[in-house]
C-alpha atoms as a PDB file:
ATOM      1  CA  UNK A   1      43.474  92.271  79.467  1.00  0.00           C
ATOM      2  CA  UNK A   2      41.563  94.396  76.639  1.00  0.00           C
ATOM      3  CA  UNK A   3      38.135  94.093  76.282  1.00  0.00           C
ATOM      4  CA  UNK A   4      36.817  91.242  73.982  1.00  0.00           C
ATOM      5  CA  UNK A   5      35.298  91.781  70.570  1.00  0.00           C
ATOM      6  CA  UNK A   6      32.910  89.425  68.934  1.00  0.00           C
ATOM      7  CA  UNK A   7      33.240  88.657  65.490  1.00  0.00           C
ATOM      8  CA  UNK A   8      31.347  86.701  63.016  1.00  0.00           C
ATOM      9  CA  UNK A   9      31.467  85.720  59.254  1.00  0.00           C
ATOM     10  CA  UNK A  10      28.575  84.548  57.330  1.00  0.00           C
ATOM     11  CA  UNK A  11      28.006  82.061  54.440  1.00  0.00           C
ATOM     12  CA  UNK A  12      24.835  82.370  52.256  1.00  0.00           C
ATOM     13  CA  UNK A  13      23.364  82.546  49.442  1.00  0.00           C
ATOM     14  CA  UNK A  14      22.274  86.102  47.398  1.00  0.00           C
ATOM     15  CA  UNK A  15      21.165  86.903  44.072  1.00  0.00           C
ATOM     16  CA  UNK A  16      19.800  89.865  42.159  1.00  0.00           C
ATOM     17  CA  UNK A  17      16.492  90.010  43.913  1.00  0.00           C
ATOM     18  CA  UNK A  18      17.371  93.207  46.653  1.00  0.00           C
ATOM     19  CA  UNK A  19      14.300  92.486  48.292  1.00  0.00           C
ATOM     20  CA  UNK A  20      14.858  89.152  49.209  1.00  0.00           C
ATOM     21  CA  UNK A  21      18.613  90.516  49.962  1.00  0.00           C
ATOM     22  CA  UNK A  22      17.466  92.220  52.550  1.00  0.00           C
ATOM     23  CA  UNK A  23      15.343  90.603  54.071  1.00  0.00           C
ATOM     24  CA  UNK A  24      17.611  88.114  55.078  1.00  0.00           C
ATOM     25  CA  UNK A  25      20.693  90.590  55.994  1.00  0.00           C
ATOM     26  CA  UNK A  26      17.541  91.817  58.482  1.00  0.00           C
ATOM     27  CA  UNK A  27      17.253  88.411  59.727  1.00  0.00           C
ATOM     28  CA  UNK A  28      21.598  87.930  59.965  1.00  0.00           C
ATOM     29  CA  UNK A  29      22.052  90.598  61.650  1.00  0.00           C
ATOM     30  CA  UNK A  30      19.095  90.471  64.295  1.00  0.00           C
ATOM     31  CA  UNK A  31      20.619  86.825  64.662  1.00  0.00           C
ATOM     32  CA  UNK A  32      24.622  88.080  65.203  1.00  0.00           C
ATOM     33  CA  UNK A  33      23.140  90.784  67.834  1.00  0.00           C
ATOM     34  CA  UNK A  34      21.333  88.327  69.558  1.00  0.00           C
ATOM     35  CA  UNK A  35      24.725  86.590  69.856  1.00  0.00           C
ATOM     36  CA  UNK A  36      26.722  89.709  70.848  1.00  0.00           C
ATOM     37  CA  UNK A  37      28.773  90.635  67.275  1.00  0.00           C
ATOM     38  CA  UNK A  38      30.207  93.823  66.999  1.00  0.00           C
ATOM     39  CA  UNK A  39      31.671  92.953  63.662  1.00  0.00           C
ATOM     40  CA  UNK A  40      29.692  90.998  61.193  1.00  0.00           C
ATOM     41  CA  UNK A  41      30.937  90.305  57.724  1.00  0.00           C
ATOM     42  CA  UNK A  42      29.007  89.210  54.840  1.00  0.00           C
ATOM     43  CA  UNK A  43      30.030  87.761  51.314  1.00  0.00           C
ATOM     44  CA  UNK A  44      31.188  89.480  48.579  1.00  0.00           C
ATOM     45  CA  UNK A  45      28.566  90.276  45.996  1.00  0.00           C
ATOM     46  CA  UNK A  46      25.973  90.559  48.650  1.00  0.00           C
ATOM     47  CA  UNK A  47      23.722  93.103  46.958  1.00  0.00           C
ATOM     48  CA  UNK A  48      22.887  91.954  43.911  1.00  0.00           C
ATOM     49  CA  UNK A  49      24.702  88.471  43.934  1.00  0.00           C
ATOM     50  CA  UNK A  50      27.677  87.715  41.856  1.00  0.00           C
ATOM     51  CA  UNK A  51      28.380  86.734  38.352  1.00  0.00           C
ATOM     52  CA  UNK A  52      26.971  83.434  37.187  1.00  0.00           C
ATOM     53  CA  UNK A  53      29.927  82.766  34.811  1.00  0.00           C
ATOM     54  CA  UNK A  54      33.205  83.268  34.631  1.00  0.00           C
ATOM     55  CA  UNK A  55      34.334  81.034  31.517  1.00  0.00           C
ATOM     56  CA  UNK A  56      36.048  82.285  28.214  1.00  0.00           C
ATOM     57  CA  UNK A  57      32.955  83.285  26.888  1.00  0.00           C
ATOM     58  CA  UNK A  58      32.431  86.174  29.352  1.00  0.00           C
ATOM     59  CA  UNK A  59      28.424  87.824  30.793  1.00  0.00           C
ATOM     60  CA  UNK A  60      27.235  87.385  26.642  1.00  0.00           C
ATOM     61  CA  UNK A  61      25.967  83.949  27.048  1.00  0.00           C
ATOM     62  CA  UNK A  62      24.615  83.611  30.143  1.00  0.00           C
ATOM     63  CA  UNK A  63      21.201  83.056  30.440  1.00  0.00           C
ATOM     64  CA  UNK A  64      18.891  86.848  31.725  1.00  0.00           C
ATOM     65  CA  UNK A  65      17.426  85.440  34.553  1.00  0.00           C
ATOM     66  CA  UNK A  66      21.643  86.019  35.496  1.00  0.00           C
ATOM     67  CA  UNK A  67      22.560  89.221  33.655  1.00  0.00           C
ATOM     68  CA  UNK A  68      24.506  91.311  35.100  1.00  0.00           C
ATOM     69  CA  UNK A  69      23.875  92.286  39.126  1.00  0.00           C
ATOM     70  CA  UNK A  70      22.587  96.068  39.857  1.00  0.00           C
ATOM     71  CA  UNK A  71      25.469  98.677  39.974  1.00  0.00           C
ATOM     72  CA  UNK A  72      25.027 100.906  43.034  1.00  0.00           C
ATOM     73  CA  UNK A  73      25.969 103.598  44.435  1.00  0.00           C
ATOM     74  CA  UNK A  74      28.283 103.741  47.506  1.00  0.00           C
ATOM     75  CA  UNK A  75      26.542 106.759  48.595  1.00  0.00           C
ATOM     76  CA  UNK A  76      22.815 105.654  47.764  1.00  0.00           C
ATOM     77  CA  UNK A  77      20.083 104.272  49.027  1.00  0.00           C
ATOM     78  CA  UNK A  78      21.243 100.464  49.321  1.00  0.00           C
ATOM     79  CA  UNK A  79      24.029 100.996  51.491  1.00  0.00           C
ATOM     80  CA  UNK A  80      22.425 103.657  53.486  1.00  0.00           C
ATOM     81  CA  UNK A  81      19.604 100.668  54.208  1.00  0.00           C
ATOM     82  CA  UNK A  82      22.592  98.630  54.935  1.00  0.00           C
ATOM     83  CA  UNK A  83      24.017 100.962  57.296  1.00  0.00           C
ATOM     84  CA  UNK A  84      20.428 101.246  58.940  1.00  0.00           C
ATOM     85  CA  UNK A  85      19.976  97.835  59.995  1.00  0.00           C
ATOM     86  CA  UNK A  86      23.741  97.825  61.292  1.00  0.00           C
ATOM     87  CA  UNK A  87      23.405 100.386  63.310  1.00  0.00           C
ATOM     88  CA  UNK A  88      25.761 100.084  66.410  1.00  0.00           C
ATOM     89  CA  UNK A  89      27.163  96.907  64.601  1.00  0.00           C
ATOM     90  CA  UNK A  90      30.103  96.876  61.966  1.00  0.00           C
ATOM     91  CA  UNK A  91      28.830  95.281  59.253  1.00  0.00           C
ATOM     92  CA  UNK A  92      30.643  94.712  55.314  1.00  0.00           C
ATOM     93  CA  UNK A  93      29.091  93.373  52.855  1.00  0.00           C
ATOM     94  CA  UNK A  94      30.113  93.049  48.695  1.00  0.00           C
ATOM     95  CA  UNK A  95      28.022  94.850  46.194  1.00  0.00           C
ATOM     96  CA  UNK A  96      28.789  95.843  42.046  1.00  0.00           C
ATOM     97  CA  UNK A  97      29.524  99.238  42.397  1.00  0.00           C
ATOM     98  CA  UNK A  98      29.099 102.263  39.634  1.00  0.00           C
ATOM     99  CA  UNK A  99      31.324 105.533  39.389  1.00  0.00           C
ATOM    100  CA  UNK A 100      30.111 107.264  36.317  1.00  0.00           C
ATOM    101  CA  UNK A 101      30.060 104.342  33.235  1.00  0.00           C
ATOM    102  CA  UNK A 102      32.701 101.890  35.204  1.00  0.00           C
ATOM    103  CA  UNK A 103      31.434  99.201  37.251  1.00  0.00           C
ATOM    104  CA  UNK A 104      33.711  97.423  40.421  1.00  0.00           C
ATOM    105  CA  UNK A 105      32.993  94.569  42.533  1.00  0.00           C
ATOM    106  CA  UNK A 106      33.551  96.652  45.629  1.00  0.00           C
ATOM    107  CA  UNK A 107      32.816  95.942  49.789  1.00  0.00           C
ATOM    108  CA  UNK A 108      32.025  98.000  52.158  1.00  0.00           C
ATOM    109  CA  UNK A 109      32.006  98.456  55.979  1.00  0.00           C
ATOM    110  CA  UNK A 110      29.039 100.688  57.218  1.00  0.00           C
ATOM    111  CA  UNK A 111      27.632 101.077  61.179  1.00  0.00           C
ATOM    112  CA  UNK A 112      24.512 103.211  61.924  1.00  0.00           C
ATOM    113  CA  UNK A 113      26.609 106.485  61.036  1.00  0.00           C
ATOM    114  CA  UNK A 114      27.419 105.175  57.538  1.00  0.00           C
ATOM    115  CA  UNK A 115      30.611 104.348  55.455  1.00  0.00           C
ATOM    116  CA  UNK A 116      33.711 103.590  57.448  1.00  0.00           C
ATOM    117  CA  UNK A 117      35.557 102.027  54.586  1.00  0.00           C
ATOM    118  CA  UNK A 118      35.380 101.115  50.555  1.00  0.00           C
ATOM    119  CA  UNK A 119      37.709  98.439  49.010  1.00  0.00           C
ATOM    120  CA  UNK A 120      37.449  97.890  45.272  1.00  0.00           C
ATOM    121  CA  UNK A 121      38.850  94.458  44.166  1.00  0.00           C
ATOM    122  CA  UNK A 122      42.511  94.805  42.758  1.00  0.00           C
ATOM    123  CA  UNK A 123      43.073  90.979  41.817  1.00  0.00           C
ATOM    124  CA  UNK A 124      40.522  90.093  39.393  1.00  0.00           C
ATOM    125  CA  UNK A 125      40.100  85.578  38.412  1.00  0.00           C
ATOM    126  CA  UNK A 126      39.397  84.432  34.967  1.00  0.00           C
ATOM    127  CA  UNK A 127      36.862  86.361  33.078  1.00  0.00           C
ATOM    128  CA  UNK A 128      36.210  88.970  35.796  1.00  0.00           C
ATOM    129  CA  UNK A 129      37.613  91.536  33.859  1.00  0.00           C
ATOM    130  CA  UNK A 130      34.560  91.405  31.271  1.00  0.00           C
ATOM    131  CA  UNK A 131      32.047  93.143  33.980  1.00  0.00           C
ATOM    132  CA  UNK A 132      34.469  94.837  36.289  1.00  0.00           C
ATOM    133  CA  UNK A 133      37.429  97.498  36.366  1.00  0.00           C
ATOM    134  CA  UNK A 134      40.007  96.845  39.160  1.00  0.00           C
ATOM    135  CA  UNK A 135      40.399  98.573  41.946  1.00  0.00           C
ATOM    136  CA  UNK A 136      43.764  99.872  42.512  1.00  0.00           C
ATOM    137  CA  UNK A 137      45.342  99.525  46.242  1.00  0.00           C
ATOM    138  CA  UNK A 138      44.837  98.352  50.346  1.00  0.00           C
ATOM    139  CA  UNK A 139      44.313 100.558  52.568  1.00  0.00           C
ATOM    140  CA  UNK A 140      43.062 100.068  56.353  1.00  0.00           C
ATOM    141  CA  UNK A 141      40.621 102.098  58.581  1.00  0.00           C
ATOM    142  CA  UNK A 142      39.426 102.981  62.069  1.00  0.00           C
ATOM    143  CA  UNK A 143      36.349 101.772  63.359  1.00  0.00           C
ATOM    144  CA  UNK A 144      34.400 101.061  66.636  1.00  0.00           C
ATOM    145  CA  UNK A 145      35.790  97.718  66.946  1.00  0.00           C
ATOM    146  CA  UNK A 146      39.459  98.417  65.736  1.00  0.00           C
ATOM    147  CA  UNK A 147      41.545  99.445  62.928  1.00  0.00           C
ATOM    148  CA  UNK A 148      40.166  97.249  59.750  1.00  0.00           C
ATOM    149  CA  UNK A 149      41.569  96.268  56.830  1.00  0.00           C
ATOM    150  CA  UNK A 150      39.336  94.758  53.669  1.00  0.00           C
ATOM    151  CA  UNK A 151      39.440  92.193  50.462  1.00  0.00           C
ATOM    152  CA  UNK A 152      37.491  90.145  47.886  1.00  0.00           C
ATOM    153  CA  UNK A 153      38.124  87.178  47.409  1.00  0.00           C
ATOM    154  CA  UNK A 154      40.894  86.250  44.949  1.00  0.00           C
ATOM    155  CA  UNK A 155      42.923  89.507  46.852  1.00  0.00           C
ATOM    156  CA  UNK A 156      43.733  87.328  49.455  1.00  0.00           C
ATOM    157  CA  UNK A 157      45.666  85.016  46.873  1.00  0.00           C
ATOM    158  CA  UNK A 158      48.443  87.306  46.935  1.00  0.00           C
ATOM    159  CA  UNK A 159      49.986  87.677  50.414  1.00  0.00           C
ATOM    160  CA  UNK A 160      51.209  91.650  49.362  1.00  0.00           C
ATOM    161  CA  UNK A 161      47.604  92.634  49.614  1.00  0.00           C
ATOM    162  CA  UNK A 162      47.267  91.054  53.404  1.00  0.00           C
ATOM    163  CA  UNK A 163      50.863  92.439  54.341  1.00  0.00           C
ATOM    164  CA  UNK A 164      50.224  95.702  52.790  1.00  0.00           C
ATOM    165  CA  UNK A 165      46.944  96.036  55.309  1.00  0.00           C
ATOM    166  CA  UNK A 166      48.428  94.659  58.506  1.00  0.00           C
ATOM    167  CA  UNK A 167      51.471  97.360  57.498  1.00  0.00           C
ATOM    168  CA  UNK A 168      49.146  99.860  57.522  1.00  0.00           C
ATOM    169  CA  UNK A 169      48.150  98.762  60.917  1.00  0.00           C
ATOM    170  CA  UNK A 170      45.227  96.857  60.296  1.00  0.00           C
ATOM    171  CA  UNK A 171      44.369  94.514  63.150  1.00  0.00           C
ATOM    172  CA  UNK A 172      41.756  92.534  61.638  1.00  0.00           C
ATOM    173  CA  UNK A 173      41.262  91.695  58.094  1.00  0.00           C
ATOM    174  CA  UNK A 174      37.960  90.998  56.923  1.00  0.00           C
ATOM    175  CA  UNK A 175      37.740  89.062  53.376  1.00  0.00           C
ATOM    176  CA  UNK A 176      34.674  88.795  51.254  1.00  0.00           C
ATOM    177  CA  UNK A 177      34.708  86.346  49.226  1.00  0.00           C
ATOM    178  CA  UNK A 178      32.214  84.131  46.285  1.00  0.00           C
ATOM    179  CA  UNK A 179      34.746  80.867  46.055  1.00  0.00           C
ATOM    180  CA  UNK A 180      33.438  78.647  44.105  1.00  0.00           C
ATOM    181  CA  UNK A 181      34.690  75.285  43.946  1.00  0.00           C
ATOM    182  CA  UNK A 182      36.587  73.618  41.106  1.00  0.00           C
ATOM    183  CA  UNK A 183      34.746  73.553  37.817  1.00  0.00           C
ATOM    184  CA  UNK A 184      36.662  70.831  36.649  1.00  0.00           C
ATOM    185  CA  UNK A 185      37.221  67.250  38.109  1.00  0.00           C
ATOM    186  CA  UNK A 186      35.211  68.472  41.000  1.00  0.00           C
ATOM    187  CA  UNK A 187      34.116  66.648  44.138  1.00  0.00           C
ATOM    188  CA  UNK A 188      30.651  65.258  45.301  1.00  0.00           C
ATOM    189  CA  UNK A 189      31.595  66.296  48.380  1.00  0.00           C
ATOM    190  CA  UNK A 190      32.529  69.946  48.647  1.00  0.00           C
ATOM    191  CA  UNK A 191      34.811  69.218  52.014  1.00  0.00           C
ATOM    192  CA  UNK A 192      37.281  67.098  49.703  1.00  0.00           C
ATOM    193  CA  UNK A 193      37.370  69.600  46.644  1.00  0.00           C
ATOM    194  CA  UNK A 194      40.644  71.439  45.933  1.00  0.00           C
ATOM    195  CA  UNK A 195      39.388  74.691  45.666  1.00  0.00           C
ATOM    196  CA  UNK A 196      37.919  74.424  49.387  1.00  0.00           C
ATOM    197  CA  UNK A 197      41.059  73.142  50.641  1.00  0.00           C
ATOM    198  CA  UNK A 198      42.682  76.142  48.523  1.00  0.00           C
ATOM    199  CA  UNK A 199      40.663  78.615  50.105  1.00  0.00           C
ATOM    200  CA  UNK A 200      41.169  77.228  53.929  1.00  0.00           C
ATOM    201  CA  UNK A 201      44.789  77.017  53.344  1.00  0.00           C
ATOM    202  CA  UNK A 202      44.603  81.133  52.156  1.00  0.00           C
ATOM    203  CA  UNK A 203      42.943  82.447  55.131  1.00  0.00           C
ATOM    204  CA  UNK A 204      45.356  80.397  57.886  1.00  0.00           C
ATOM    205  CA  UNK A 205      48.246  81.767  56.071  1.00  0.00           C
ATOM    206  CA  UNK A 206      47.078  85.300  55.557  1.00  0.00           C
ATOM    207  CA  UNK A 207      45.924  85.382  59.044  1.00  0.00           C
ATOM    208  CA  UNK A 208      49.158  83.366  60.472  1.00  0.00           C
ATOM    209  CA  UNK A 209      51.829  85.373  58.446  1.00  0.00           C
ATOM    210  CA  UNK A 210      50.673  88.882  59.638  1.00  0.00           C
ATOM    211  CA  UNK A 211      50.184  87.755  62.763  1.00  0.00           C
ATOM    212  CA  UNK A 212      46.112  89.527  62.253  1.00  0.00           C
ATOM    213  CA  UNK A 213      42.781  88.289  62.986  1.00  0.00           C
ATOM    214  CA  UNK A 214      41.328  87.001  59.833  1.00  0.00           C
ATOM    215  CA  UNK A 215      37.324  87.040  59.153  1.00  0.00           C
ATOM    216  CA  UNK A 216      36.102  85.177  55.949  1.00  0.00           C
ATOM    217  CA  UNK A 217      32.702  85.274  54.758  1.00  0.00           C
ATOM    218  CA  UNK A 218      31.595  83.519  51.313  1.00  0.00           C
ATOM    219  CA  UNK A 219      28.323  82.888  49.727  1.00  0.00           C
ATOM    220  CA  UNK A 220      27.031  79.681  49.850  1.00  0.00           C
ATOM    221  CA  UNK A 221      24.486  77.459  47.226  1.00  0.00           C
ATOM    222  CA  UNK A 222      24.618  78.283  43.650  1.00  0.00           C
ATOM    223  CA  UNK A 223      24.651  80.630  40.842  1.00  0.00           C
ATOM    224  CA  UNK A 224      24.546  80.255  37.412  1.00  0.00           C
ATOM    225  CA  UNK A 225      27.535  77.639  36.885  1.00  0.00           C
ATOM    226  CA  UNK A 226      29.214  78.475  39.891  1.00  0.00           C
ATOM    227  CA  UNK A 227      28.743  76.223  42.916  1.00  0.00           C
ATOM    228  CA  UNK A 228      30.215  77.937  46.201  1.00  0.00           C
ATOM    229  CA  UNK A 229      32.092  76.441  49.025  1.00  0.00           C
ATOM    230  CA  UNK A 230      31.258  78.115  52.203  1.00  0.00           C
ATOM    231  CA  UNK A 231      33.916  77.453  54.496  1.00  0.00           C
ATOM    232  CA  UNK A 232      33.089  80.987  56.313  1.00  0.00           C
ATOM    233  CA  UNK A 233      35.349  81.116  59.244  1.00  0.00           C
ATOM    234  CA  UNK A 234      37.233  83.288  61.623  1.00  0.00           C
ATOM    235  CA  UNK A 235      40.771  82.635  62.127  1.00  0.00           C
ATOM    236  CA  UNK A 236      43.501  83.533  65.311  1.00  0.00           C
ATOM    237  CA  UNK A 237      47.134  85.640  64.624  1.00  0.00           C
ATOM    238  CA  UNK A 238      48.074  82.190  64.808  1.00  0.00           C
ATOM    239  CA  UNK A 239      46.949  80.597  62.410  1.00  0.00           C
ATOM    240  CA  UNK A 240      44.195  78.705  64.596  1.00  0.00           C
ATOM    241  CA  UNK A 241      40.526  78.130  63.486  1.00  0.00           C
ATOM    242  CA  UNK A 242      38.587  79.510  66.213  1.00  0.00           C
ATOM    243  CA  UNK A 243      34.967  79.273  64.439  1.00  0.00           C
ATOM    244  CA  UNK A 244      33.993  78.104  60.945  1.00  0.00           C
ATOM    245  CA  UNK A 245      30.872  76.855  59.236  1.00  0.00           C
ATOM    246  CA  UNK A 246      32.163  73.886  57.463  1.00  0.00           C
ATOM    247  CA  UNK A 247      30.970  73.877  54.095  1.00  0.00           C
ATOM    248  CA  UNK A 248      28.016  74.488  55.162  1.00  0.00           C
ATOM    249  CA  UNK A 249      25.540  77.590  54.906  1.00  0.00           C
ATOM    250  CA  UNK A 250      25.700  79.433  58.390  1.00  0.00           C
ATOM    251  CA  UNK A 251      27.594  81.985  60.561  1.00  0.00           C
ATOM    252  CA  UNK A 252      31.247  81.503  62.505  1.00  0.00           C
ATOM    253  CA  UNK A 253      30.795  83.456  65.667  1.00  0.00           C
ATOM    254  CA  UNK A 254      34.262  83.773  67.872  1.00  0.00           C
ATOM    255  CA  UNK A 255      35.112  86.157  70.726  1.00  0.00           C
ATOM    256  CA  UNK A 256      38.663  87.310  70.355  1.00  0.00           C
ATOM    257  CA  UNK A 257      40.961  89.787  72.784  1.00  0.00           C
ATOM    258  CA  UNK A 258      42.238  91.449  69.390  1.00  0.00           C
ATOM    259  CA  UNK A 259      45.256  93.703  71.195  1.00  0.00           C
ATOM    260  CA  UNK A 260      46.191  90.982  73.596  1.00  0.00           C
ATOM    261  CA  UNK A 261      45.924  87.947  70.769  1.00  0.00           C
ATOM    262  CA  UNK A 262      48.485  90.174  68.686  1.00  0.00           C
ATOM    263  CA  UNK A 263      50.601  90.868  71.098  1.00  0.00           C
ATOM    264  CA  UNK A 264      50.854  87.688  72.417  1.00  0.00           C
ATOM    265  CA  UNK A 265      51.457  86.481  68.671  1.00  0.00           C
ATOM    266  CA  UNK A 266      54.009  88.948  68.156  1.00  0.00           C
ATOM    267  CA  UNK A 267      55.879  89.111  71.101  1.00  0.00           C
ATOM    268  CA  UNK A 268      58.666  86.593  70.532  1.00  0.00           C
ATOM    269  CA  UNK A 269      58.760  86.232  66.713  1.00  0.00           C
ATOM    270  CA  UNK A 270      57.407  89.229  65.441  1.00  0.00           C
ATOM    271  CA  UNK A 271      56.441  88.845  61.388  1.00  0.00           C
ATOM    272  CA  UNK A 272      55.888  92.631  60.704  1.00  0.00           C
ATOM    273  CA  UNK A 273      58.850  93.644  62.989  1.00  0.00           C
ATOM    274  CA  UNK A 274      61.716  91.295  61.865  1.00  0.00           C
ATOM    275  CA  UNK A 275      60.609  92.142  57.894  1.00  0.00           C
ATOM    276  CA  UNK A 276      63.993  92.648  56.073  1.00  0.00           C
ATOM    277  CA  UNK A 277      62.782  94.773  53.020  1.00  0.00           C
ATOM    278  CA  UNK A 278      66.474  95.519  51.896  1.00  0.00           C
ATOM    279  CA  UNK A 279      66.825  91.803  51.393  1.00  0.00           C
ATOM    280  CA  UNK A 280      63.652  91.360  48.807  1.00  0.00           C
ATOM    281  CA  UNK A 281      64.979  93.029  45.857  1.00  0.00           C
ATOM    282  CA  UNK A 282      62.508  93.323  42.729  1.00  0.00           C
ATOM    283  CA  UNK A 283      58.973  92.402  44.656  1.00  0.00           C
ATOM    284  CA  UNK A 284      60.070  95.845  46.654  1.00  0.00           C
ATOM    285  CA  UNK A 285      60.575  97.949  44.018  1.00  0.00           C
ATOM    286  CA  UNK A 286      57.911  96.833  42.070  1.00  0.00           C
END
């Protein structure tokens, strides 16, 4: 049997004040050593919080106090703070990112040595696409706990994005996400809106039709008009819940056998093996 890796995903709440940011991303992650994580994931939009709108009317109208989040630098002093308190830990976490004039909504994975990976959201909701450019592909890396793959959010609405990581070996897939639920006709009770429901169903599927181990952070709370769900979880290759916080702030902490759980999930119908690409016409050559 391979050794075990513990995982965790968080749900909580961040806004534009990088003080108070860190201070509890201290306080997470001397909390998921405590409990033995190797790899802890945070929401997207961690540094600096997300957008508090994302109507027809765009960042214009909302009110300052939820302008715009901070646009960092992948390379700068943020992350490298980041990267300091994770130190033998993998840790990702969202931020807004800035290359030159052009902002992304953009995660990271850092340890104590610094950047392992960068993922700049390609799939972007609504009016996203007032405050951010789009990222432009999937790509997984190597790290201490295994070869990673990365997403925000609405990514993981499209299953290519999952399929293209887990094809590029990825063995977990860790997606950062700030789901709101519905705006309209929405539920008291965030455990019967759609939206929830719409995000649990996306992460069991991802995770169950790559046959991958599937870690989902979100923020939790709200911003601006945007009232999140939670629902952070971590999720088996098949298709199992094996920790989640409800919708309820908090962290999902499961200890998974990542080769062996694969294997085992792959071994008599294998998803990524028995792929018939001649047979998919236009979505392959697209």
């Amino acid at each position: 049997m391979t050794d075990a890796t513990t995982v965790a995903a968080v749900a909580a709440p961040f806004g534009r004040d990088l003080g108070a940011t860190f201070a509890r991303v201290e306080q997470l992650i001397a909390d998921a050593r405590a409990r033995g994580v190797q790899l802890l994931a945070l929401p997207e939009a961690t540094l600096g919080g997300y957008l508090a709108d994302l109507g027809e009317h765009g960042v214009d109208q909302v009110l300052p106090e939820h302008a715009l989040p901070p646009a960092l630098d992948v390379d700068g002093p943020e992350v490298a703070r980041l990267a300091r308190l994770a130190g033998d830990m993998v840790v990702t976490a969202g931020l807004c990112e800035a290359d030159g004039g052009v902002r992304y909504n953009t995660a990271v994975a850092v340890t104590g040595d610094g950047v392992l990976g960068v993922h700049r959201k390609v799939h972007q909701p609504l009016g996203e696409g007032n405050s951010y450019a789009a990222g432009d592909g999937f790509r997984a890396f190597d790290s201490p706990v295994g070869r990673i793959g990365m997403m925000i959010c609405y990514d993981k609405a499209f299953p290519e994005a999952a399929r293209t990581l887990a094809m590029d070996g990825a063995e977990i897939v860790v997606c950062m996400s700030a789901w709101p639920g519905s705006r309209t006709g929405a539920a008291a009770d965030l455990a019967e809106d759609r939206w929830t429901r719409r995000f649990d169903l996306f992460d069991q599927a991802r995770a169950l039709e790559n046959q991958i181990v599937w870690v989902s952070a979100n923020q939790s709370g709200r911003f601006g008009e945007l009232r999140f769900v939670c629902s952070a979880k971590v999720v088996g290759p098949g298709g199992d819940v094996l920790a989640t916080t409800g919708v309820q702030p908090g962290t999902a902490v499961a200890t998974v056998h990542v080769r062996d759980a694969l294997d085992g999930a792959r071994r008599a119908m294998g998803h990524l093996r028995d792929r018939r690409p001649d047979a998919y016409g236009a979505l392959v050559g697209a």
